[in-house]
N, C-alpha and C. Protein backbone atom coordinates (compact mmCIF):
# COMPACT_ATOMS: atom_id res chain seq x y z
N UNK A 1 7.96 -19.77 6.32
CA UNK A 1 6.52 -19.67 6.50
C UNK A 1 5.97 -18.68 5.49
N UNK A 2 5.29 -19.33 4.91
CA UNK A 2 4.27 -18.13 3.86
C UNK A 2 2.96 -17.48 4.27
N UNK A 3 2.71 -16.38 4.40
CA UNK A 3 1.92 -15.89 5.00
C UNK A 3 1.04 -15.03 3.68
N UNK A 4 -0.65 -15.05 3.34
CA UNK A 4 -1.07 -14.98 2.05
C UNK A 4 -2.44 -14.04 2.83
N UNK A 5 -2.61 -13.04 2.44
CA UNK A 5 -3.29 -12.61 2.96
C UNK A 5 -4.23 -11.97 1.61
N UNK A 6 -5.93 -12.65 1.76
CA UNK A 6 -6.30 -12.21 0.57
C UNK A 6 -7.40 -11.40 0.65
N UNK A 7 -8.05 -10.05 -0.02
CA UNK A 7 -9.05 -9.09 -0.03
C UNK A 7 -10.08 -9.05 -0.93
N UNK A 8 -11.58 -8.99 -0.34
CA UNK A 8 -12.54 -9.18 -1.11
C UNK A 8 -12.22 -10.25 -2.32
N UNK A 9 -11.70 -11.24 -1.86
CA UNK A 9 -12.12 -12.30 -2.48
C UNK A 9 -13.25 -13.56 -2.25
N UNK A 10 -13.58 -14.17 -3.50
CA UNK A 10 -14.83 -14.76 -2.81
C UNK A 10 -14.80 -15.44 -4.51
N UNK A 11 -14.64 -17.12 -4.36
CA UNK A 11 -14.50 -17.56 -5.50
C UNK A 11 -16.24 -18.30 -5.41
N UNK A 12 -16.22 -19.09 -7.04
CA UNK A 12 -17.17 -20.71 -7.40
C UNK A 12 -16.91 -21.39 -7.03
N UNK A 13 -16.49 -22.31 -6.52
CA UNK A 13 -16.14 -23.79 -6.88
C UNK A 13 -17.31 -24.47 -7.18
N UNK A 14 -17.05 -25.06 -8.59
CA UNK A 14 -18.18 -25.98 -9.15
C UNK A 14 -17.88 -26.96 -9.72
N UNK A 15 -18.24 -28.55 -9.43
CA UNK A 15 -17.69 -29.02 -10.45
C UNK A 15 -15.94 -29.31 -10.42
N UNK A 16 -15.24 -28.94 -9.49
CA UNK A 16 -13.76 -28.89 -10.04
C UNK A 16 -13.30 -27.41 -10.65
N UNK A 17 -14.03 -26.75 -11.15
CA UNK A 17 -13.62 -25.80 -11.44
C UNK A 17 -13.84 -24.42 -10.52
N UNK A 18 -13.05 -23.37 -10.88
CA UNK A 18 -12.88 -22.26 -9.84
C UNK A 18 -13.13 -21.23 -10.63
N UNK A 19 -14.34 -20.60 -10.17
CA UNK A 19 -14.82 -19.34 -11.06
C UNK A 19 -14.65 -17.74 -10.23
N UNK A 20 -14.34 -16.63 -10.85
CA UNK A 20 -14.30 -15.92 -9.74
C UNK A 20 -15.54 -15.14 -9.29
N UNK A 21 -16.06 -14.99 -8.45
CA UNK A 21 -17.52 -14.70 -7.86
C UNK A 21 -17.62 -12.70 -7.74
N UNK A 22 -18.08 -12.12 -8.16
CA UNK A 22 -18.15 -10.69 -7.86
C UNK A 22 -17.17 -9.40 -8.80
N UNK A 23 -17.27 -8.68 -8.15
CA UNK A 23 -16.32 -7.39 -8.32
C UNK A 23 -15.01 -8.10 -8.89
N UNK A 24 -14.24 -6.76 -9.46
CA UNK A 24 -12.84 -7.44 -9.84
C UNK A 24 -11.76 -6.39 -8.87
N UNK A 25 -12.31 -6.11 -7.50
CA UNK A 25 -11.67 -5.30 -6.35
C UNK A 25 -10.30 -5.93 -5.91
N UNK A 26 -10.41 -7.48 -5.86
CA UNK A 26 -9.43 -8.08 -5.14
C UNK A 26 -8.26 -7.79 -4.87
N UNK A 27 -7.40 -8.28 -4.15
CA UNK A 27 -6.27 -7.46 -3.64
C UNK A 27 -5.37 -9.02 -2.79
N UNK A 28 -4.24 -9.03 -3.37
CA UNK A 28 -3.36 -10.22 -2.47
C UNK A 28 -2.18 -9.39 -2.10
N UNK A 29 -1.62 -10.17 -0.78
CA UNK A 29 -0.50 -9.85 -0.24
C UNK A 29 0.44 -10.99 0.27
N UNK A 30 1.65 -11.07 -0.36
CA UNK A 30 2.05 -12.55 0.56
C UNK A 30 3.19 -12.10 1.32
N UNK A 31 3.41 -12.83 2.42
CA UNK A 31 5.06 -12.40 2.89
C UNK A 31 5.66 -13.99 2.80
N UNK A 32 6.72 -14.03 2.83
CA UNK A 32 7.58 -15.10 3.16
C UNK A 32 8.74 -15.02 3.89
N UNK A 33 8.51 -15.55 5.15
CA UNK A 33 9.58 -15.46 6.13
C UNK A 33 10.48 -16.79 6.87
N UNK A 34 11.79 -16.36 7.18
CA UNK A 34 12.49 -17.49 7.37
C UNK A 34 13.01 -17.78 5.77
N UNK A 35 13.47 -17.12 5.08
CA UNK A 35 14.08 -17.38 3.78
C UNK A 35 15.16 -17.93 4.20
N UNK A 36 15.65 -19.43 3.28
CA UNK A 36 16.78 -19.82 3.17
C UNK A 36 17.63 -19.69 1.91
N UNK A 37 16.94 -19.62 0.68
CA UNK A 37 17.84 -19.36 -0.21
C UNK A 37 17.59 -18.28 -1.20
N UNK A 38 17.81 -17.79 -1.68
CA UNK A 38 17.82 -16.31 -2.39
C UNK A 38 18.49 -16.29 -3.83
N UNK A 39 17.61 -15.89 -4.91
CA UNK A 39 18.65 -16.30 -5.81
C UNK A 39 18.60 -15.11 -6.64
N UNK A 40 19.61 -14.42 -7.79
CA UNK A 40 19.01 -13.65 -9.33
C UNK A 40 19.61 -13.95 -10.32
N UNK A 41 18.42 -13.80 -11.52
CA UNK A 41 18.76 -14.21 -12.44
C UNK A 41 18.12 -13.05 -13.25
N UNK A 42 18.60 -13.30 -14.63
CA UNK A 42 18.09 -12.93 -15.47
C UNK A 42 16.41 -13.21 -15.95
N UNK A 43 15.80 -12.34 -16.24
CA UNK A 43 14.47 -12.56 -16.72
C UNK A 43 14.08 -11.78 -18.27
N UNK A 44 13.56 -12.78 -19.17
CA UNK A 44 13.63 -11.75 -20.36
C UNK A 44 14.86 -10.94 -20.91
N UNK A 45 14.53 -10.10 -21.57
CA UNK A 45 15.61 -8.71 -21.89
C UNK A 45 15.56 -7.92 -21.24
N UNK A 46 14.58 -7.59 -20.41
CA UNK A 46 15.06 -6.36 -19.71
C UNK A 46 14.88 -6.58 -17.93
N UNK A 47 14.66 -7.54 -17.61
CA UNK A 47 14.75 -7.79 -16.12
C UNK A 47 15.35 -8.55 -15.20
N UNK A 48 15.15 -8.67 -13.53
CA UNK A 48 16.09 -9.34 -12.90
C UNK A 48 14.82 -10.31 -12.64
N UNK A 49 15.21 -11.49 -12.22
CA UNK A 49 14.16 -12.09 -11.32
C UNK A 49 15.00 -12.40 -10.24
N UNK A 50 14.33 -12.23 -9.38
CA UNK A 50 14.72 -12.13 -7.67
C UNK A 50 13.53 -13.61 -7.17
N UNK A 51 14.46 -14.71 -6.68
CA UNK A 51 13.86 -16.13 -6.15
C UNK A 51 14.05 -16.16 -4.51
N UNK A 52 12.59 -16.16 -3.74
CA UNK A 52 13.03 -16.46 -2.94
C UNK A 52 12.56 -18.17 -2.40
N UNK A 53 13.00 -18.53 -0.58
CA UNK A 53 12.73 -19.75 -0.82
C UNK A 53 12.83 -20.35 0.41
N UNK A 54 11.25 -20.76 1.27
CA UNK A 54 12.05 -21.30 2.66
C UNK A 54 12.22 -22.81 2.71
N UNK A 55 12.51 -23.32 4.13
CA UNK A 55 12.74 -24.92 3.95
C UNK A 55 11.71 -25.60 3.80
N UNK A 56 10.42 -24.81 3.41
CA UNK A 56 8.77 -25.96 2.86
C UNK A 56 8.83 -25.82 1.74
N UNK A 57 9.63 -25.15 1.01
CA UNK A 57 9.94 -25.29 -0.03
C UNK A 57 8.56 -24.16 -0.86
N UNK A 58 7.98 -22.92 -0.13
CA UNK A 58 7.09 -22.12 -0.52
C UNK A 58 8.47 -21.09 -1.36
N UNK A 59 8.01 -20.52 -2.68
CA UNK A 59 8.74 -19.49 -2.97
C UNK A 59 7.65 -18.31 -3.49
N UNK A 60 8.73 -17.14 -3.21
CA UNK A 60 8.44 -16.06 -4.19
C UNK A 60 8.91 -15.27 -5.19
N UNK A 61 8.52 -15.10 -6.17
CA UNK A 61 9.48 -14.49 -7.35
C UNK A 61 8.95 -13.26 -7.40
N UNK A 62 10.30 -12.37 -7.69
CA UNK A 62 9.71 -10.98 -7.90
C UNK A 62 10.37 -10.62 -9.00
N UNK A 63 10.19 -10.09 -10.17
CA UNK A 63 10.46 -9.38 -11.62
C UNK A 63 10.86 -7.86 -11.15
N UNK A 64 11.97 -7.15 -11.49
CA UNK A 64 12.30 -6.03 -11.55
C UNK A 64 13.10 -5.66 -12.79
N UNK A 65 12.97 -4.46 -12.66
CA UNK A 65 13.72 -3.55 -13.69
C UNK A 65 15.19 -3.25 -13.53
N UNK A 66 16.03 -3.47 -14.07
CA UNK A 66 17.74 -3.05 -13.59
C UNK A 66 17.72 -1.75 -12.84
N UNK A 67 16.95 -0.66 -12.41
CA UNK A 67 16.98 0.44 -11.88
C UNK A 67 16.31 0.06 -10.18
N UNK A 68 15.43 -0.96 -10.06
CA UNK A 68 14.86 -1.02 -8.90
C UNK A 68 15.66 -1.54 -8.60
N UNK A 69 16.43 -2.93 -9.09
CA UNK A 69 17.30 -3.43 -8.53
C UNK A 69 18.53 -2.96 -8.26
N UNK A 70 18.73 -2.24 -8.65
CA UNK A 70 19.66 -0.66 -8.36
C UNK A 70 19.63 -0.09 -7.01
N UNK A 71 18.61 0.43 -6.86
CA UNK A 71 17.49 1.38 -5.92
C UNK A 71 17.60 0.16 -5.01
N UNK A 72 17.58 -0.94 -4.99
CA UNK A 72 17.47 -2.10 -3.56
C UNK A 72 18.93 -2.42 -3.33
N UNK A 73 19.64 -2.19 -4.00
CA UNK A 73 21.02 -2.63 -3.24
C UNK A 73 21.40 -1.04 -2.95
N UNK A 74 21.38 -0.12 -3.18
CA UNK A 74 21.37 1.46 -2.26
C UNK A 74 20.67 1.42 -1.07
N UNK A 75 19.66 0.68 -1.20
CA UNK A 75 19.14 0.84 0.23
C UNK A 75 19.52 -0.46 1.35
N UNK A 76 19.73 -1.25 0.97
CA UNK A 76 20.68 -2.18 1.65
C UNK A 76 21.69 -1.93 2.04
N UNK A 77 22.48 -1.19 1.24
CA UNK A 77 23.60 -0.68 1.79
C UNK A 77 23.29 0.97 2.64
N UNK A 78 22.53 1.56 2.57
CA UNK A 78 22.61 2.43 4.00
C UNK A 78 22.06 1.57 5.03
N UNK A 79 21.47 0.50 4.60
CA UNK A 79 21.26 -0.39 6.17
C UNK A 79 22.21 -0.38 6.60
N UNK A 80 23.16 -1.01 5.65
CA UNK A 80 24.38 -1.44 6.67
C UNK A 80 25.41 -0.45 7.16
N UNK A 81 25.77 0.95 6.53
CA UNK A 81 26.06 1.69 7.14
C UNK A 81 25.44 2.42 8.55
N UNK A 82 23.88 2.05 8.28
CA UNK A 82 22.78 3.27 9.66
C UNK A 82 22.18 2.35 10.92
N UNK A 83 22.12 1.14 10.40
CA UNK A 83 21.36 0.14 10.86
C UNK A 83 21.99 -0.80 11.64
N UNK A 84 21.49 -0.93 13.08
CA UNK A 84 21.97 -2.18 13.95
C UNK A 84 21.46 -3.44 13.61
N UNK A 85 20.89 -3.81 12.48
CA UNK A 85 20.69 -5.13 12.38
C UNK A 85 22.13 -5.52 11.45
N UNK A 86 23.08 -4.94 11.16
CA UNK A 86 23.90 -5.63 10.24
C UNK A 86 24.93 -5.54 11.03
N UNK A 87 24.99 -5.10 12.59
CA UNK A 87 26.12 -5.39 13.40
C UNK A 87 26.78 -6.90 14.06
C-alpha cells in the first residue's frame, strides 16, 4: 500500500496539461507498506540505490551515499541486538 501524503499543494489542470498553481512551499511524503521485494544497486559513481516494492507493484527508490548506507545497516543491527521485533 502506498500512502502519499501531499502539502500546500494546489495544481492547473488545463487543457491536459498540469501547471503548478501558487507558492513553491510544497512538501510530499510517501510511505510504502507491506514491501515485498527490496533491492541495491549501484547508482552513478558515488551511490547506492535502495528499490523498494509491494504486490501493486507501487515502488520507492531512495539514492544514498555509501556512509548512510553504512549508518542504516548499524542501526539495523542494534535492532536486532535491542529490539523484540527481530525475535
Amino acid at each position: 500500500m502506498l500512502a502519499l501524503t501531499l502539502e500546500e499543494f494546489m495544481i492547473e489542470l488545463n487543457d491536459g496539461s498540469i501547471k503548478n498553481v501558487g507558492p513553491k512551499n510544497k512538501a510530499a511524503t510517501a510511505k510504502l507498506f507491506d514491501v515485498e521485494t527490496v533491492e541495491a544497486r549501484e547508482f552513478g559513481d558515488k551511490r547506492v540505490k535502495l528499490v523498494f516494492e509491494d504486490e501493486d507493484d507501487n515502488e520507492i527508490q531512495v539514492s544514498l551515499f555509501p556512509e548512510d548506507v553504512r549508518k542504516l545497516t548499524n542501526d539495523v543491527e542494534e535492532l536486532e541486538e535491542e529490539s523484540p521485533v527481530f525475535e
